[in-house]
Protein backbone atom coordinates (compact mmCIF):
# COMPACT_ATOMS: atom_id res chain seq x y z
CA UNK A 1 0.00 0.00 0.00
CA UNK A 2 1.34 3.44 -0.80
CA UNK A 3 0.86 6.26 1.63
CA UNK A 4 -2.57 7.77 0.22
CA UNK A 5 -4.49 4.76 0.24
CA UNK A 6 -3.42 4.28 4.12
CA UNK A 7 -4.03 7.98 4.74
CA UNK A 8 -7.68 7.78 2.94
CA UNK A 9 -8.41 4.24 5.07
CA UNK A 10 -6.90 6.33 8.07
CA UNK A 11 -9.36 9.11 7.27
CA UNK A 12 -12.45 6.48 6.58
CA UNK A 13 -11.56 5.34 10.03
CA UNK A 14 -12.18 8.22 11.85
CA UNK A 15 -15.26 9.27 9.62
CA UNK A 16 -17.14 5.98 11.02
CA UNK A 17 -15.73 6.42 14.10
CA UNK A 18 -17.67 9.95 14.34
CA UNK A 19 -20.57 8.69 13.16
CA UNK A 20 -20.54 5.99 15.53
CA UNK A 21 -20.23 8.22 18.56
CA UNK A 22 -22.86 10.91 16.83
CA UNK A 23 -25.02 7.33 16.63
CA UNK A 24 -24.74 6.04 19.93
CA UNK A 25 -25.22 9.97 21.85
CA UNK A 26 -28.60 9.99 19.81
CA UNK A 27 -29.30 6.62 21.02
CA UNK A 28 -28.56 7.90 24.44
CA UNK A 29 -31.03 11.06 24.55
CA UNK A 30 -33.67 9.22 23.28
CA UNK A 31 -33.47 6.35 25.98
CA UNK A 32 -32.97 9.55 28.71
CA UNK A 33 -36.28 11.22 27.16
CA UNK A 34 -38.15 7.64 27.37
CA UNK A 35 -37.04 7.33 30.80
CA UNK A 36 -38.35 11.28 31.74
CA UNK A 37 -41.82 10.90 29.25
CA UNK A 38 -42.40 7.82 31.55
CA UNK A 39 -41.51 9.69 34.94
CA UNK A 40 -44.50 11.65 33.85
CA UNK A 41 -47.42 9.53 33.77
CA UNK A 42 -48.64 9.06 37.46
CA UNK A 43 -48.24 5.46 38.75
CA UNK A 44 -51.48 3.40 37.74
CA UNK A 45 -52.43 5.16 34.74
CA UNK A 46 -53.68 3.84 31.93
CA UNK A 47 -51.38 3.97 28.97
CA UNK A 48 -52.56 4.79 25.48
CA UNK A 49 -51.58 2.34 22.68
CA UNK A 50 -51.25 3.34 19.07
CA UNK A 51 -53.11 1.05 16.73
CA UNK A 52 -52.77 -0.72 13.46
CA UNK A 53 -52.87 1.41 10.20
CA UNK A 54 -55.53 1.13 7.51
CA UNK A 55 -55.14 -2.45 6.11
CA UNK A 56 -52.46 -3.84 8.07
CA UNK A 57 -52.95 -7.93 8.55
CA UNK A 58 -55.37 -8.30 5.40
CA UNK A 59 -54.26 -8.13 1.58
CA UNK A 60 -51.16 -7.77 0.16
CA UNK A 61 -48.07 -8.06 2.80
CA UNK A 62 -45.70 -6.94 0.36
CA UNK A 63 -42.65 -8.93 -0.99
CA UNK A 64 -40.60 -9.60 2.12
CA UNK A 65 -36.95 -9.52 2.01
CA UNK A 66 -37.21 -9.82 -1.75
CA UNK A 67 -38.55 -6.47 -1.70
CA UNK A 68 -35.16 -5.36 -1.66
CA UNK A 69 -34.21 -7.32 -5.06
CA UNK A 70 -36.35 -4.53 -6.46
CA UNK A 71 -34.61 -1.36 -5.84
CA UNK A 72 -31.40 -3.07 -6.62
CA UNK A 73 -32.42 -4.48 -10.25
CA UNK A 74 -33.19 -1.32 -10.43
CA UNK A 75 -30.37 1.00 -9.77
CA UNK A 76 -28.86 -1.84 -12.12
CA UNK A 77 -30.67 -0.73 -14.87
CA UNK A 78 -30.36 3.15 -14.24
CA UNK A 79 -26.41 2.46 -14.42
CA UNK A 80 -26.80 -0.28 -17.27
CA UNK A 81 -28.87 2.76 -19.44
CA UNK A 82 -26.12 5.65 -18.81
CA UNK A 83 -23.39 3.31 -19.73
CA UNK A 84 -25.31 2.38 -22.55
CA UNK A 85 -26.02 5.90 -23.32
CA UNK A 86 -22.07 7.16 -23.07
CA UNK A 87 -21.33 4.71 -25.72
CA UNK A 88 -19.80 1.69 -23.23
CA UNK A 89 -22.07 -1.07 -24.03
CA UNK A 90 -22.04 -4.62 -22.94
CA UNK A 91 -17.99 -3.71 -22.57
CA UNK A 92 -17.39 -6.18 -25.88
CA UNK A 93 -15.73 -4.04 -27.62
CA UNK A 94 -12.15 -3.14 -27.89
CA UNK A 95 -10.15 -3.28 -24.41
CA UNK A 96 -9.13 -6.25 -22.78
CA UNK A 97 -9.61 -9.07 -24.93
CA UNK A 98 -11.06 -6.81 -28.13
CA UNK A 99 -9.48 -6.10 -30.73
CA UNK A 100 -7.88 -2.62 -30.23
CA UNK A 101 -4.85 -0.30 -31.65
CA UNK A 102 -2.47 -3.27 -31.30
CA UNK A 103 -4.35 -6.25 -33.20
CA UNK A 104 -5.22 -8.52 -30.01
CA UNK A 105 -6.10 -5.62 -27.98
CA UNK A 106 -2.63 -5.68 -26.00
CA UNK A 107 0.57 -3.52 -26.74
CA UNK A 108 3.92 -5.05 -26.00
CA UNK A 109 5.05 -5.86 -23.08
CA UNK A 110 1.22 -6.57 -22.19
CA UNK A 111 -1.23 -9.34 -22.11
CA UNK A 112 -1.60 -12.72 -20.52
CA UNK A 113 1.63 -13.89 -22.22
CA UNK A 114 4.14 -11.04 -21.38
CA UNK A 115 5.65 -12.93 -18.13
CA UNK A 116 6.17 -15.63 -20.33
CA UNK A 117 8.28 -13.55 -22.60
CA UNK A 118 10.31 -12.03 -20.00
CA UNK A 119 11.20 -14.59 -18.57
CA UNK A 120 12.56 -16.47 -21.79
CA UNK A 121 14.16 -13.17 -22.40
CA UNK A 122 15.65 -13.05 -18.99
CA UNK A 123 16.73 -16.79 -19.08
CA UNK A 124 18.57 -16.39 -22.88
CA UNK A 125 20.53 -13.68 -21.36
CA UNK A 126 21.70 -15.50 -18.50
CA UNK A 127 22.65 -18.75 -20.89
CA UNK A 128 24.70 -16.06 -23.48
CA UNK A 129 26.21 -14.63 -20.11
CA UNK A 130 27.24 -17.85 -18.13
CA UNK A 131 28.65 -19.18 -22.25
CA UNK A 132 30.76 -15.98 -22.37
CA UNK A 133 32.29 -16.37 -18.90
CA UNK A 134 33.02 -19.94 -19.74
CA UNK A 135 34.93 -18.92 -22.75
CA UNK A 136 36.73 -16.06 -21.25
CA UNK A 137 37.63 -18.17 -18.07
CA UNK A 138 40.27 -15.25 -16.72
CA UNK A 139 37.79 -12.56 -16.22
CA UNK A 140 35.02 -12.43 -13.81
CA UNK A 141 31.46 -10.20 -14.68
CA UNK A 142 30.11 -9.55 -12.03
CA UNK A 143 27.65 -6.50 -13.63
CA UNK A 144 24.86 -8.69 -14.01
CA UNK A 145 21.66 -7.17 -12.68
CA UNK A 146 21.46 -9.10 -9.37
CA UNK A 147 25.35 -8.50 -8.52
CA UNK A 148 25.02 -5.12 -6.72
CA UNK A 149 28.72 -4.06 -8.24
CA UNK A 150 29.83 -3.17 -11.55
CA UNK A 151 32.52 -4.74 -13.46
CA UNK A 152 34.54 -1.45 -13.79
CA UNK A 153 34.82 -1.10 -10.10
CA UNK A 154 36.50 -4.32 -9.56
């Protein structure tokens, strides 16, 4: 992690950390009203009880849980129309995997095959190195890229 992303999870920290505490203080003065609004009712009283709405516990309950699945499929299609609209699609066209600037859709150096092409690069230069130590067997290189020196410093 770099130091913005642990300074922005830092900060996102202390944002739900204030919100927390703003949560739980509301939480508290309502419980401390409750407690005073029932302080005054005199002992004995009758308390009044709100009833049902219009409807409730006859016809249509509604869709449960599911009812979320709704707004969801929903805000899926609001963002499925404005990337439609700004020309993205169904993301088949050219980009990863479509056919872009460089024929496949990768430049060089890129794509699921690059490692494979460093490395054979990398491993070629090692076999051309280790063949021209073995047939200069008085000097030493030591200015490969893992040595740490360079061969004019010797």
């Amino acid at each position: 992690m770099n130091g913005r992303a642990i300074v922005s999870f830092l900060v996102g920290l202390i944002v739900v950390g204030i919100l927390v505490g703003v949560g739980v203080g509301i939480y508290q003065a309502g419980v401390a009203q409750g407690v005073v609004d029932a302080g005054r009712l005199p002992a004995g009283a009758v308390v009044p009880v709100a009833g049902y709405g219009y409807g409730y516990g006859w016809g249509f309950h509604g869709f449960g849980f599911l009812g979320l699945l709704f707004p969801i499929l929903f805000l899926f299609l609001i963002f499925g129309l404005v990337r439609a609209a700004f020309g993205r699609g169904r993301h088949y066209g050219p980009g990863w995997g479509g056919r872009g600037y460089w024929g496949k859709g990768y430049g060089p150096g890129v794509g699921p095959d690059a490692w494979r092409e460093e490395r054979e690069r990398q491993i070629s230069d090692l076999h051309r190195r280790l063949h021209d130590e073995e047939a200069n067997p008085g000097t030493t290189s030591s200015s490969g890229p893992g040595s740490g020196t360079s061969g004019a410093a010797r």
